[in-house]
Protein backbone atom coordinates (compact mmCIF):
# COMPACT_ATOMS: atom_id res chain seq x y z
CA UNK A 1 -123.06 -109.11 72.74
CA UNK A 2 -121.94 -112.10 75.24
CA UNK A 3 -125.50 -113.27 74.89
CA UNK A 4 -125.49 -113.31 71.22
CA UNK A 5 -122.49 -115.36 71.03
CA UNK A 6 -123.76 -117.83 73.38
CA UNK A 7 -127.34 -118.02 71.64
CA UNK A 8 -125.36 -118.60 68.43
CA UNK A 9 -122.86 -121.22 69.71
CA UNK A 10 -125.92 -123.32 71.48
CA UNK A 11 -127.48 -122.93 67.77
CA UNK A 12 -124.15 -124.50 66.11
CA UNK A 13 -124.18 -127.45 68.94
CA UNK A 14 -127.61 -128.16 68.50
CA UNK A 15 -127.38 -128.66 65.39
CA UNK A 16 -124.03 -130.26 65.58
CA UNK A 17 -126.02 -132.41 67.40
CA UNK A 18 -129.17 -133.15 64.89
CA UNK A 19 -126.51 -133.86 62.28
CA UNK A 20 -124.82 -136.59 64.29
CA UNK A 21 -128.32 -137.77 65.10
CA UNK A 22 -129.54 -138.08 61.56
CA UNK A 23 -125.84 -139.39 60.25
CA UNK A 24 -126.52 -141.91 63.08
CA UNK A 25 -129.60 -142.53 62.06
CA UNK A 26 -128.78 -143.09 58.23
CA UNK A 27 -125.99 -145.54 59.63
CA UNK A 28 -128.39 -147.96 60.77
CA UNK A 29 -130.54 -147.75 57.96
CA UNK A 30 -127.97 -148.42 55.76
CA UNK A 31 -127.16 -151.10 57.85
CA UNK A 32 -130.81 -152.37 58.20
CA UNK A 33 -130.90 -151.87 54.40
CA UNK A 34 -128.21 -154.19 53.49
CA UNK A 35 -129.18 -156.94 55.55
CA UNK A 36 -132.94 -156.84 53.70
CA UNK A 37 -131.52 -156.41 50.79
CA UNK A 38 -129.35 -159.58 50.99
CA UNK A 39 -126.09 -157.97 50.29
CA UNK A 40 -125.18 -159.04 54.04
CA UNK A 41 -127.03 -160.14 56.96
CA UNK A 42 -126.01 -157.79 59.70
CA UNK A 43 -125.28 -160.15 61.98
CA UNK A 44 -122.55 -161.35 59.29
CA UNK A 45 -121.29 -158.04 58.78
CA UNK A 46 -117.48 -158.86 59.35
CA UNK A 47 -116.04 -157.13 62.71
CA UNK A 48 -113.72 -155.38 60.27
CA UNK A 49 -116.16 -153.54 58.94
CA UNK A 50 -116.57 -151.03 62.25
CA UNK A 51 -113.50 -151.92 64.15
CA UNK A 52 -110.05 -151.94 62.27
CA UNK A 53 -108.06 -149.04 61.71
CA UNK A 54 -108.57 -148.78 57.88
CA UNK A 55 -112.56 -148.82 57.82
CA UNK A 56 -112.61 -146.22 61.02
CA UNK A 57 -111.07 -144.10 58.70
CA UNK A 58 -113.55 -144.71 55.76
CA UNK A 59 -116.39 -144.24 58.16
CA UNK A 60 -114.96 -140.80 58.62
CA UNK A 61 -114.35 -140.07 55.82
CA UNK A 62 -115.87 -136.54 54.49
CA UNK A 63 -118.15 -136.30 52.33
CA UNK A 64 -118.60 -133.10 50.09
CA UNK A 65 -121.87 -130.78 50.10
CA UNK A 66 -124.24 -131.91 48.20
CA UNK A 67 -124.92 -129.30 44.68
CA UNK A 68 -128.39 -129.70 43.55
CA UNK A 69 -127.74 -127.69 41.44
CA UNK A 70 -125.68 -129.71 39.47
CA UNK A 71 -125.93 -133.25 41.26
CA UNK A 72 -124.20 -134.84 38.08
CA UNK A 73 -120.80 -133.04 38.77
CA UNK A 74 -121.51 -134.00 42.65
CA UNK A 75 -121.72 -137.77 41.86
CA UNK A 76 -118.69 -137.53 39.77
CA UNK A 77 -117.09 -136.11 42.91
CA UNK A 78 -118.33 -138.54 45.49
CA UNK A 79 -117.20 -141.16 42.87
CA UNK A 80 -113.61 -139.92 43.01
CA UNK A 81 -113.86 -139.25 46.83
CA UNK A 82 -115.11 -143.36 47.54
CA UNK A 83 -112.31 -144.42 45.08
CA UNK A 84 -109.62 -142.05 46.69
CA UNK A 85 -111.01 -143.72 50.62
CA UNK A 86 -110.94 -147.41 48.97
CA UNK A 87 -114.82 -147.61 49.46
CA UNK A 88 -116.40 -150.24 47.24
CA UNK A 89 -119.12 -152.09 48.84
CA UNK A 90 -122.59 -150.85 47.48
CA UNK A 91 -124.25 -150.48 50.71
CA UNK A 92 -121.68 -148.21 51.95
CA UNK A 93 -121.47 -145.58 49.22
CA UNK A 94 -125.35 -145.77 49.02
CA UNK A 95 -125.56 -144.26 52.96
CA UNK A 96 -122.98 -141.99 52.14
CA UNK A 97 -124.75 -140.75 49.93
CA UNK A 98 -128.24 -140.95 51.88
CA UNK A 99 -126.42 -139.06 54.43
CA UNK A 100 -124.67 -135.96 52.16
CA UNK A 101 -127.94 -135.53 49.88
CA UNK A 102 -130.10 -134.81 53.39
CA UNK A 103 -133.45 -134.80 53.92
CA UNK A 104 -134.96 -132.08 51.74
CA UNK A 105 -133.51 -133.80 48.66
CA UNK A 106 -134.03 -137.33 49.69
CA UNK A 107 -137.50 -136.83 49.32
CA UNK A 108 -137.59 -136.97 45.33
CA UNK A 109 -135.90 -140.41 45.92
CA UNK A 110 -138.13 -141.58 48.66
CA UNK A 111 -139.34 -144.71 46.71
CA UNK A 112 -135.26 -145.92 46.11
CA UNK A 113 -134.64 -145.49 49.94
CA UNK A 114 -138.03 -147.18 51.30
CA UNK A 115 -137.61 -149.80 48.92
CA UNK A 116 -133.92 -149.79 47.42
CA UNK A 117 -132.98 -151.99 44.73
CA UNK A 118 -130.88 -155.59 45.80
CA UNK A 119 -128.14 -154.77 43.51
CA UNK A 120 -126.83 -151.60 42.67
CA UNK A 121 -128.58 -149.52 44.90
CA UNK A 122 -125.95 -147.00 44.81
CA UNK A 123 -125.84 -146.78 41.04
CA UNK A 124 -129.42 -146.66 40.50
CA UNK A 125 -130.21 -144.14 43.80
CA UNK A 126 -127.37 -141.82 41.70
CA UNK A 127 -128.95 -141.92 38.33
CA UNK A 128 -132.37 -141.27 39.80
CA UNK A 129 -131.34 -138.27 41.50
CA UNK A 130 -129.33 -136.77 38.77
CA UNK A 131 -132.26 -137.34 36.41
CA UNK A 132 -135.22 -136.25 38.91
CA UNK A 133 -132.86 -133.08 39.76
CA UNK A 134 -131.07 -132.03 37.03
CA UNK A 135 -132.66 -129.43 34.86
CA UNK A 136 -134.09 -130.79 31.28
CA UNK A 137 -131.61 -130.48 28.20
CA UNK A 138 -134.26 -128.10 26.71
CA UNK A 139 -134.50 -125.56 29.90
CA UNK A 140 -130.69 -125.87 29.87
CA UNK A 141 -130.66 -124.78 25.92
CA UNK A 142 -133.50 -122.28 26.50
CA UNK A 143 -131.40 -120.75 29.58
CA UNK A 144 -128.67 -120.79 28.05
CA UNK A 145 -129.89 -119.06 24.84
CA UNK A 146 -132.01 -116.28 26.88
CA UNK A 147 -130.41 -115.89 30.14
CA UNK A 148 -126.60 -115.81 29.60
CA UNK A 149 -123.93 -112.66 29.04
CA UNK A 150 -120.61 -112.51 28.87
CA UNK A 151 -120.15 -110.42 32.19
CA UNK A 152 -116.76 -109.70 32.66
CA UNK A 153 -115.43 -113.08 32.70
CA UNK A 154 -112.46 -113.97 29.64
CA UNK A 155 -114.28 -115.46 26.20
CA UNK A 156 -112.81 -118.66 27.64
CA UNK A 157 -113.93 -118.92 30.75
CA UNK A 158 -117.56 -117.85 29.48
CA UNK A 159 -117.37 -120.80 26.89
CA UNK A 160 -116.54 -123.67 29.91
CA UNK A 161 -119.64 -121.69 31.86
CA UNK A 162 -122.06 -122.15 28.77
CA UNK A 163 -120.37 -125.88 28.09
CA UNK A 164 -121.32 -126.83 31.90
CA UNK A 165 -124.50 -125.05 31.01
CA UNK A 166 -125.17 -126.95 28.16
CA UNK A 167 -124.12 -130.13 28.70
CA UNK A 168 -123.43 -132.84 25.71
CA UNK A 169 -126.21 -131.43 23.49
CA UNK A 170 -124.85 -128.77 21.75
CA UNK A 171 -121.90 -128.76 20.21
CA UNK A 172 -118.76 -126.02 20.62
CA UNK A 173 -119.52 -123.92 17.09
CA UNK A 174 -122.82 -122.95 18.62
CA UNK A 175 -121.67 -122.21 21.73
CA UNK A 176 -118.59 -120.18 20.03
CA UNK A 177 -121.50 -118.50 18.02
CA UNK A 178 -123.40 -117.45 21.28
């Protein structure tokens, strides 16, 4: 039993430790990235930016699990989240990001990080991954249409489930109907 425990806490600091390594890791990228980007040279980066008490705390700042599953509602939240920590520079939001969205996902957006965009870069690294991981409006109509049941959730709560479901493509009377 004592040998379990201490298997399983060297598992959870060893991969304490990965995580800092890769969150390092994305850090200087990000950092690389702006300065080839032009947004700013990294050797003009202003000391502020690492050292005074209100950026520390926006470099720690936490950012939520990513949701493949729906990565629209995620952005949304990481939106609210950078506004919330006062985090507006481009380069920033678009290692947070980098950094929550982790390497398995990253992947469909390989071609954005190699090569990201000079402006934007956090806008257009967002709408890439919403739209190369969010399911199609027709498999969300089809799964909706074949896959769903009321359960034992309240009529109301079943009609927000099959609105998230459905997104902006079909309207409430079907979706009463159903």
């Amino acid at each position: 039993m004592e040998e379990e425990r201490r298997l399983i806490e060297q598992q959870r600091q060893q991969l304490e430790r990965e995580k800092r390594e890769w969150q390092q890791q994305q850090l200087e990228w990000t950092q690389r990235s702006a300065s080839t980007t032009g947004v700013q040279a990294a050797t003009e980066q202003p000391a502020s930016l690492f050292l005074s008490g209100a950026e520390v705390s926006r470099v720690g700042m936490r950012m939520p699990e990513f949701t493949p599953a729906d990565p629209e509602l995620w952005f949304h939240i990481v939106d609210r989240s950078f506004q919330a920590a006062g985090i507006a520079a481009d380069a920033t939001k678009f290692g947070y990001a980098l950094t929550a969205i982790g390497p398995r996902y990253t992947m469909e957006v390989r071609d954005i990080i190699i090569n990201p965009p000079a402006e934007r870069a956090y806008e257009i690294l967002k709408a890439e991954v919403i739209k190369r991981l969010s399911l199609s409006q027709e498999h969300k109509t089809r799964r909706l249409l074949e896959h769903e049941e009321i359960g034992d959730r309240k009529p109301s709560q079943f009609l927000r489930h099959l609105r998230g479901l459905a997104g902006n493509a079909v309207g409430d009377g079907i979706l009463r109907t159903i």
